[in-house]
Protein backbone atom coordinates (compact mmCIF):
# COMPACT_ATOMS: atom_id res chain seq x y z
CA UNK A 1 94.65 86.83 45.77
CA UNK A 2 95.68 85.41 49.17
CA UNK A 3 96.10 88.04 52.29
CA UNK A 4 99.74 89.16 52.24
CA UNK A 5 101.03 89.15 56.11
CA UNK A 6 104.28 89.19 58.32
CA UNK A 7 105.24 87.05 61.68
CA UNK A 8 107.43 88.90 63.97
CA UNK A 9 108.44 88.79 67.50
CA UNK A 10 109.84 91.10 70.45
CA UNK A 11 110.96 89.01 72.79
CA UNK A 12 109.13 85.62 71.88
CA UNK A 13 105.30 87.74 72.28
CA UNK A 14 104.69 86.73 68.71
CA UNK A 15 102.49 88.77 66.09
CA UNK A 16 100.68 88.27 62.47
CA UNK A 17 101.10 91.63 61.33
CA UNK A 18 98.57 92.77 58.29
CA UNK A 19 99.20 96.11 56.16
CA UNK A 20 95.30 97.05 55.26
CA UNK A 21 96.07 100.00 53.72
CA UNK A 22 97.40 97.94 50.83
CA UNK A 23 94.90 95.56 50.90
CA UNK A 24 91.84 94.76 52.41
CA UNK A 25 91.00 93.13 55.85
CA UNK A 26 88.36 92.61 57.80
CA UNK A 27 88.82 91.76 61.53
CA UNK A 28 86.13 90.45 62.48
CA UNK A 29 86.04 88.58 65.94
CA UNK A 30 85.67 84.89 64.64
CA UNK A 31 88.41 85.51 61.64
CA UNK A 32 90.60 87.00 64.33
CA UNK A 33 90.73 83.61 66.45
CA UNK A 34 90.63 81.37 63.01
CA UNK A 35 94.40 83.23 62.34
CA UNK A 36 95.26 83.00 65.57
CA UNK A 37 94.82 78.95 66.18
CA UNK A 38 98.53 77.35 65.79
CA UNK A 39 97.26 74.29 64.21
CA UNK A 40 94.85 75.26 61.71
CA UNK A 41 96.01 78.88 61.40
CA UNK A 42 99.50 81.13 61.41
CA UNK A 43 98.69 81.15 65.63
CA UNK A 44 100.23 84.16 67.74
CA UNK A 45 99.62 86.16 70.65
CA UNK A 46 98.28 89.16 68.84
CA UNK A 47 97.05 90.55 65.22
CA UNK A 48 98.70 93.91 64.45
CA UNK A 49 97.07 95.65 61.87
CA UNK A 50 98.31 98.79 59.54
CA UNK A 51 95.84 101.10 58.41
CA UNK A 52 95.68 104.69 57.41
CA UNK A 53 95.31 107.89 60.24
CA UNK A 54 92.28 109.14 61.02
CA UNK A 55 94.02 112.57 61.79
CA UNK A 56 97.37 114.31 60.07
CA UNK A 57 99.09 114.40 63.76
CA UNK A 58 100.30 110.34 62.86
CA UNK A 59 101.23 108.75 59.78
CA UNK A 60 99.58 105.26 60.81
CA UNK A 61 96.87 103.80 62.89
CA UNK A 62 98.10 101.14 65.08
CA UNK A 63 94.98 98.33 66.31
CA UNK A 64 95.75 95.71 68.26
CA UNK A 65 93.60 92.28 68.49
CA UNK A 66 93.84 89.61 71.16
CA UNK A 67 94.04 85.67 69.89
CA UNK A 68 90.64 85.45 70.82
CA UNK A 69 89.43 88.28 68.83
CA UNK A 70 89.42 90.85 71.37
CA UNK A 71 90.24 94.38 70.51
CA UNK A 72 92.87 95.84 72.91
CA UNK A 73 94.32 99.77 73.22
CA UNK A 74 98.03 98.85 73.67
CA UNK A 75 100.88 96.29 73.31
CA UNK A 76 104.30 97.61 73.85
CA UNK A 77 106.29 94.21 72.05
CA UNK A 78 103.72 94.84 69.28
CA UNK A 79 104.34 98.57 69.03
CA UNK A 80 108.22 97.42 68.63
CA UNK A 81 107.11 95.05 65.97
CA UNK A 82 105.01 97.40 64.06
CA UNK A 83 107.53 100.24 64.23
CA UNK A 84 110.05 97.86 62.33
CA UNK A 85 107.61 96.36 60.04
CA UNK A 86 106.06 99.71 58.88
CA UNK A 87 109.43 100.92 58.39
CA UNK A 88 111.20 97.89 56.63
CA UNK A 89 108.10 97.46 54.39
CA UNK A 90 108.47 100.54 53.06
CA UNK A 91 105.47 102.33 54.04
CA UNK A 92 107.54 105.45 55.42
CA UNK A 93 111.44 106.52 56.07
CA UNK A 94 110.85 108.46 58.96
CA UNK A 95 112.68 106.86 62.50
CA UNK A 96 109.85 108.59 64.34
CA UNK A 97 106.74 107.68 63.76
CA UNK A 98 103.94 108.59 65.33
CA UNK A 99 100.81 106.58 65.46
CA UNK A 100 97.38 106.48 66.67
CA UNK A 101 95.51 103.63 68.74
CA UNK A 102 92.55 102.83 70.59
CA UNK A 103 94.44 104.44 74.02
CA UNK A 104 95.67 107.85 72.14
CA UNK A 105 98.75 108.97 70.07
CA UNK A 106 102.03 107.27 70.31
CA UNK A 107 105.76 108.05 68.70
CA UNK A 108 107.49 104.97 67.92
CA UNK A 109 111.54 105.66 67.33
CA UNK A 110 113.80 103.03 65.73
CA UNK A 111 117.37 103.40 66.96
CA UNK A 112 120.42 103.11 65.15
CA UNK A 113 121.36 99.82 67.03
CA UNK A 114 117.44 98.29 65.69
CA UNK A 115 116.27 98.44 68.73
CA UNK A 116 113.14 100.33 68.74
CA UNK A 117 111.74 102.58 71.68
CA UNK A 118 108.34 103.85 72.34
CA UNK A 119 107.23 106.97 73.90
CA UNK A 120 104.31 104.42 76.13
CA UNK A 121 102.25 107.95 77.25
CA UNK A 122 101.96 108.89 80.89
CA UNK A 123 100.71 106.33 83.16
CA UNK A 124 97.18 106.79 84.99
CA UNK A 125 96.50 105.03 88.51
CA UNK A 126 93.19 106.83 88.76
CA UNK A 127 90.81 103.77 89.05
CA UNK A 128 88.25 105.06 86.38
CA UNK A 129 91.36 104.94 83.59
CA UNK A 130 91.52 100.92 83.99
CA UNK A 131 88.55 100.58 84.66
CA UNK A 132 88.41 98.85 88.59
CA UNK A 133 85.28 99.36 90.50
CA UNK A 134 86.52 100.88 93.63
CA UNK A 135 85.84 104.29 95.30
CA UNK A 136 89.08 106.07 95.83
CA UNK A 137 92.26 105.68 94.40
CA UNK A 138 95.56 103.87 96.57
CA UNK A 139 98.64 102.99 96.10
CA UNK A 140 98.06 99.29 97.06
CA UNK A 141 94.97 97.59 96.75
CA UNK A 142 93.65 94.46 98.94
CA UNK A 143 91.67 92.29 96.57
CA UNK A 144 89.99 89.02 97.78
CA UNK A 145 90.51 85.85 95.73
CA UNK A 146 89.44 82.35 96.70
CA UNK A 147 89.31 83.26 100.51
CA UNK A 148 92.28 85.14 100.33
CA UNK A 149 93.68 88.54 100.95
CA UNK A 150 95.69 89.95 97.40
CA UNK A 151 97.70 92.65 97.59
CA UNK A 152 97.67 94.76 94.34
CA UNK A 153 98.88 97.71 92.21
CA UNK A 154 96.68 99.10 89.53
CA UNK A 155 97.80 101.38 86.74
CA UNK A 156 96.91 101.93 82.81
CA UNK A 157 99.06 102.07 80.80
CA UNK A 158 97.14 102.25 77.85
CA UNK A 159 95.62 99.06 78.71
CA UNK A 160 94.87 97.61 81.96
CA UNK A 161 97.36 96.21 84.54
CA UNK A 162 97.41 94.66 88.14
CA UNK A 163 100.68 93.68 89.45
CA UNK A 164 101.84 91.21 92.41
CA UNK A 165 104.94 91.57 94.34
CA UNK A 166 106.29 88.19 94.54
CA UNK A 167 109.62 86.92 96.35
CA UNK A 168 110.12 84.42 93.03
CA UNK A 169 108.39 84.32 89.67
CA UNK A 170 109.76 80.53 89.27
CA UNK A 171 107.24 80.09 92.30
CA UNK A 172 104.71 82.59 91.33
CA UNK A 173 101.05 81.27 90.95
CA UNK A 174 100.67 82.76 87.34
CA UNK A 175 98.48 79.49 86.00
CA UNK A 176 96.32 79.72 89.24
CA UNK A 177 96.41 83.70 90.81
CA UNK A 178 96.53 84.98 87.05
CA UNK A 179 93.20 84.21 85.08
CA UNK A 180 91.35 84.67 89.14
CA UNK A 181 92.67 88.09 88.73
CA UNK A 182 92.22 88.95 85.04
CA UNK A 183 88.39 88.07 85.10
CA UNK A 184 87.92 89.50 88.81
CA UNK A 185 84.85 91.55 89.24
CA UNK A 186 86.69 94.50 90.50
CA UNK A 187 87.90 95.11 86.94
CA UNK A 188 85.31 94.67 84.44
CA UNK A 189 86.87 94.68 81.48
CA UNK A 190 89.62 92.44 82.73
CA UNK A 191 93.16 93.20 83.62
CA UNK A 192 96.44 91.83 82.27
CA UNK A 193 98.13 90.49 85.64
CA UNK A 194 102.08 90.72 86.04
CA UNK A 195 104.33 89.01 89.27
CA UNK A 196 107.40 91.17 89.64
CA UNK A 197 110.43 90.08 91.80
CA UNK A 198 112.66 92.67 92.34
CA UNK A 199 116.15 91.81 92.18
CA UNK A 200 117.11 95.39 92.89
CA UNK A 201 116.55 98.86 92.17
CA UNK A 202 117.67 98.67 88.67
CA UNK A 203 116.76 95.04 87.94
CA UNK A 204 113.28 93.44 88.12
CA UNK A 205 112.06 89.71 87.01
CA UNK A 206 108.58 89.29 85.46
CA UNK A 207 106.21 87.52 84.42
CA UNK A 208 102.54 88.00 83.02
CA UNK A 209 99.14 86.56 82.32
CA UNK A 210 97.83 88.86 79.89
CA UNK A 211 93.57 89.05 79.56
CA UNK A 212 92.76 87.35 76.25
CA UNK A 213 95.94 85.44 75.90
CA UNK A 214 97.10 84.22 79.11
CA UNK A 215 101.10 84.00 80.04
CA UNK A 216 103.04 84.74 77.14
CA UNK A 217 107.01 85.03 77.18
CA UNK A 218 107.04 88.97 76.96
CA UNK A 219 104.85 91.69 77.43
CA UNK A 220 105.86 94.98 77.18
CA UNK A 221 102.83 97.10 78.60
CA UNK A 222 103.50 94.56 81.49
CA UNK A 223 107.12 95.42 82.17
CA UNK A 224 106.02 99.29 81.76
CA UNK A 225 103.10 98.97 84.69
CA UNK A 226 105.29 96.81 86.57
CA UNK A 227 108.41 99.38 86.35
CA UNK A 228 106.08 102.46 87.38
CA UNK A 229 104.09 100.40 90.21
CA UNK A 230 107.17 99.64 91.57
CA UNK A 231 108.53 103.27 91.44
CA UNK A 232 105.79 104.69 92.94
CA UNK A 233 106.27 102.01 95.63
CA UNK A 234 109.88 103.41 95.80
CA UNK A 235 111.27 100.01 95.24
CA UNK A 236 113.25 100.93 92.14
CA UNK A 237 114.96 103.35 89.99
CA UNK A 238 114.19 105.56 87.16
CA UNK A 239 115.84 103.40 84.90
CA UNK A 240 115.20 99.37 84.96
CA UNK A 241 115.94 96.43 83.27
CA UNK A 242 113.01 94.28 83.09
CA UNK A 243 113.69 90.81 82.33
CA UNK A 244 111.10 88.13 81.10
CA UNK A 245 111.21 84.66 79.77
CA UNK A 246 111.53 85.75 76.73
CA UNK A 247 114.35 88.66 77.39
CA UNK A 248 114.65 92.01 78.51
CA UNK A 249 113.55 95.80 78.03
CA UNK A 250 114.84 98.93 79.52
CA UNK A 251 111.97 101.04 80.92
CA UNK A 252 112.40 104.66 81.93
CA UNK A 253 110.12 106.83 83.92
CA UNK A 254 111.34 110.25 85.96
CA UNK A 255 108.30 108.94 88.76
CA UNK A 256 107.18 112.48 88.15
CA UNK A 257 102.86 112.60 87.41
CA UNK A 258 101.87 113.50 83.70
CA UNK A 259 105.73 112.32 82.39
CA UNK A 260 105.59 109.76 79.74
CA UNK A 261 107.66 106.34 80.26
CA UNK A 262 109.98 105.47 77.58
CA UNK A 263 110.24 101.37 76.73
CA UNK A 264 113.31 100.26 74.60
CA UNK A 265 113.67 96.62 73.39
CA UNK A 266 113.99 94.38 70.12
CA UNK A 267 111.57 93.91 67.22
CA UNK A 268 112.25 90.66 65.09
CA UNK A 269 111.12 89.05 61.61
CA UNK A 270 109.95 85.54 61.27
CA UNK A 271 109.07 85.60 58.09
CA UNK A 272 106.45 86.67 55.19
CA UNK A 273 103.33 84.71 54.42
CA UNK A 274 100.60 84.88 52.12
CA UNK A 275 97.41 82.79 52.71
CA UNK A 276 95.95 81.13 50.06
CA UNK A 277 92.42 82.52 51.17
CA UNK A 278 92.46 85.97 52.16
C-alpha cells in the first residue's frame, strides 16, 4: 500500500499533509526532501504530519518539517491547514482543537465562515527564546551584514524571526539581505527573516525568507512576529491586516507581555494523493 497524503494551501505556503496515526511514516531527513522536490516528488514548502498526543491536554500532535528536512516548532499557514484537514478527515468534530508541537500547546479554532484562527502563544523577545547570541535584550538590534549596519527586531514566536522595516517590499532585498540574515552567526539556529512596510496602523505589507525554504508567498509565523515587532515599536494597532503575495491574515495582539496573539486566515485543499511507494 502506497502512503495516503493531502496538498493544501493557506495563502499559496503549500503543504503535503500525512495522517500517521492511520498509517505509518517515517520522516526521516533525506525522505523529507525526496517529497518535497517538485519534479521528482509532490514538492511544497512544508510536511505536516498527524500523529497521536503525547499528553490528554491535546487531541493531536502537530510536527512540522522544512523542504529540506529540517524539523521546525511552528508554522502558522500550516497550523490553518492542519486544523481543516484534521477536521474534514474525520479524525475529530471538535472546532477547537488543541494540539501539541515542538514550541508547546496550541488551540486551533475553525470558524463558521472556514476560516480558521489560532491561538499563536505569547510572543518572547528575550534573546535566549530565539536563540541570538547577544547579551541583553532591545527593542532594535544593529546587526552587521556585508559591511553594513542592519537594523533588526527579534522575537519567537514559536520559531525564530528577525524583521526589517522597509519603505517598499517590491524593492526589498529579500533574494540578497534574506538568506545573509537567516544563516547569520548571531542566530545559530537560523532565523526566518520578514521586510514589513507599513501602510498604516492597521495595514502592513510583507514579505519573508523563511530558514529552510527561502521566500515563499505566505507565512503566517512571519506576519505574527512582524505584527508584534511592529506594536512594540508603536507603529501599529492591536488589530492588523497583514497582507502577503499570497493574501492576507488578521493578527491580533493587546501589546500587553504574557498575552497570546490570535492569527485568523484561510486553509485550502488541493487535492488527495496516494504514492505508489509509501
Amino acid at each position: 500500500m502506497g502512503l495516503k497524503f493531502a496538498k493544501m494551501h493557506g495563502l499559496g505556503n503549500d503543504f503535503m499533509v500525512v495522517d500517521a496515526i492511520s498509517q505509518r511514516f517515517d520522516p526521516t531527513a533525506e525522505r523529507v526532501c525526496a517529497l518535497a522536490d517538485r519534479h521528482f516528488g509532490v514538492g511544497f514548502d512544508q510536511l505536516l504530519l498527524v500523529e497521536r498526543p503525547q499528553s490528554e491536554a491535546a487531541l493531536f500532535r502537530y510536527r512540522i518539517f522544512n523542504a529540506d528536512g529540517s524539523e521546525v516548532g511552528n508554522c502558522g499557514n500550516g497550523a490553518r491547514c492542519f486544523a481543516r484537514f484534521v477536521f474534514d478527515s474525520g479524525l475529530t468534530d471538535r472546532r477547537d482543537i488543541p494540539v501539541e508541537t515542538a514550541a508547546g500547546r496550541m488551540v486551533l479554532h475553525i470558524e463558521d465562515d472556514g476560516w480558521v484562527r489560532v491561538d499563536m502563544g505569547a510572543p518572547r523577545f528575550a534573546p535566549a527564546a530565539l536563540p541570538m547570541d547577544v547579551p541583553t535584550e532591545q527593542d532594535r538590534y544593529r546587526v552587521e551584514v556585508g559591511g553594513e549596519m542592519v537594523e533588526v527586531g527579534a522575537v519567537s514566536v514559536g520559531n525564530p524571526h528577525a524583521l526589517v522595516r522597509v519603505s517598499s517590499v517590491e524593492a526589498a532585498p529579500v533574494e540578497t539581505l534574506g538568506p545573509a540574515l537567516e544563516s547569520h552567526p548571531l542566530f545559530p539556529e537560523r532565523v526566518n527573516v520578514g521586510f514589513a512596510e507599513v501602510v498604516d496602523r492597521r495595514h502592513v505589507r510583507l514579505r519573508v525568507y523563511e530558514r529552510g525554504a527561502g521566500e515563499t508567498l505566505a507565512c503566517g509565523t512571519g506576519a505574527t512576529a512582524a505584527m508584534v515587532i511592529l506594536r512594540r515599536w508603536g507603529e501599529v494597532d492591536d488589530t492588523v491586516e497583514v497582507s502577503l503575495p499570497g493574501g492576507s491574515l488578521r493578527i491580533h495582539w493587546s501589546g500587553r507581555d504574557g498575552d497570546s496573539v490570535w492569527m485568523s486566515g484561510p486553509a485550502e485543499w488541493v487535492y488527495r494523493g496516494e504514492l505508489c511507494h509509501g
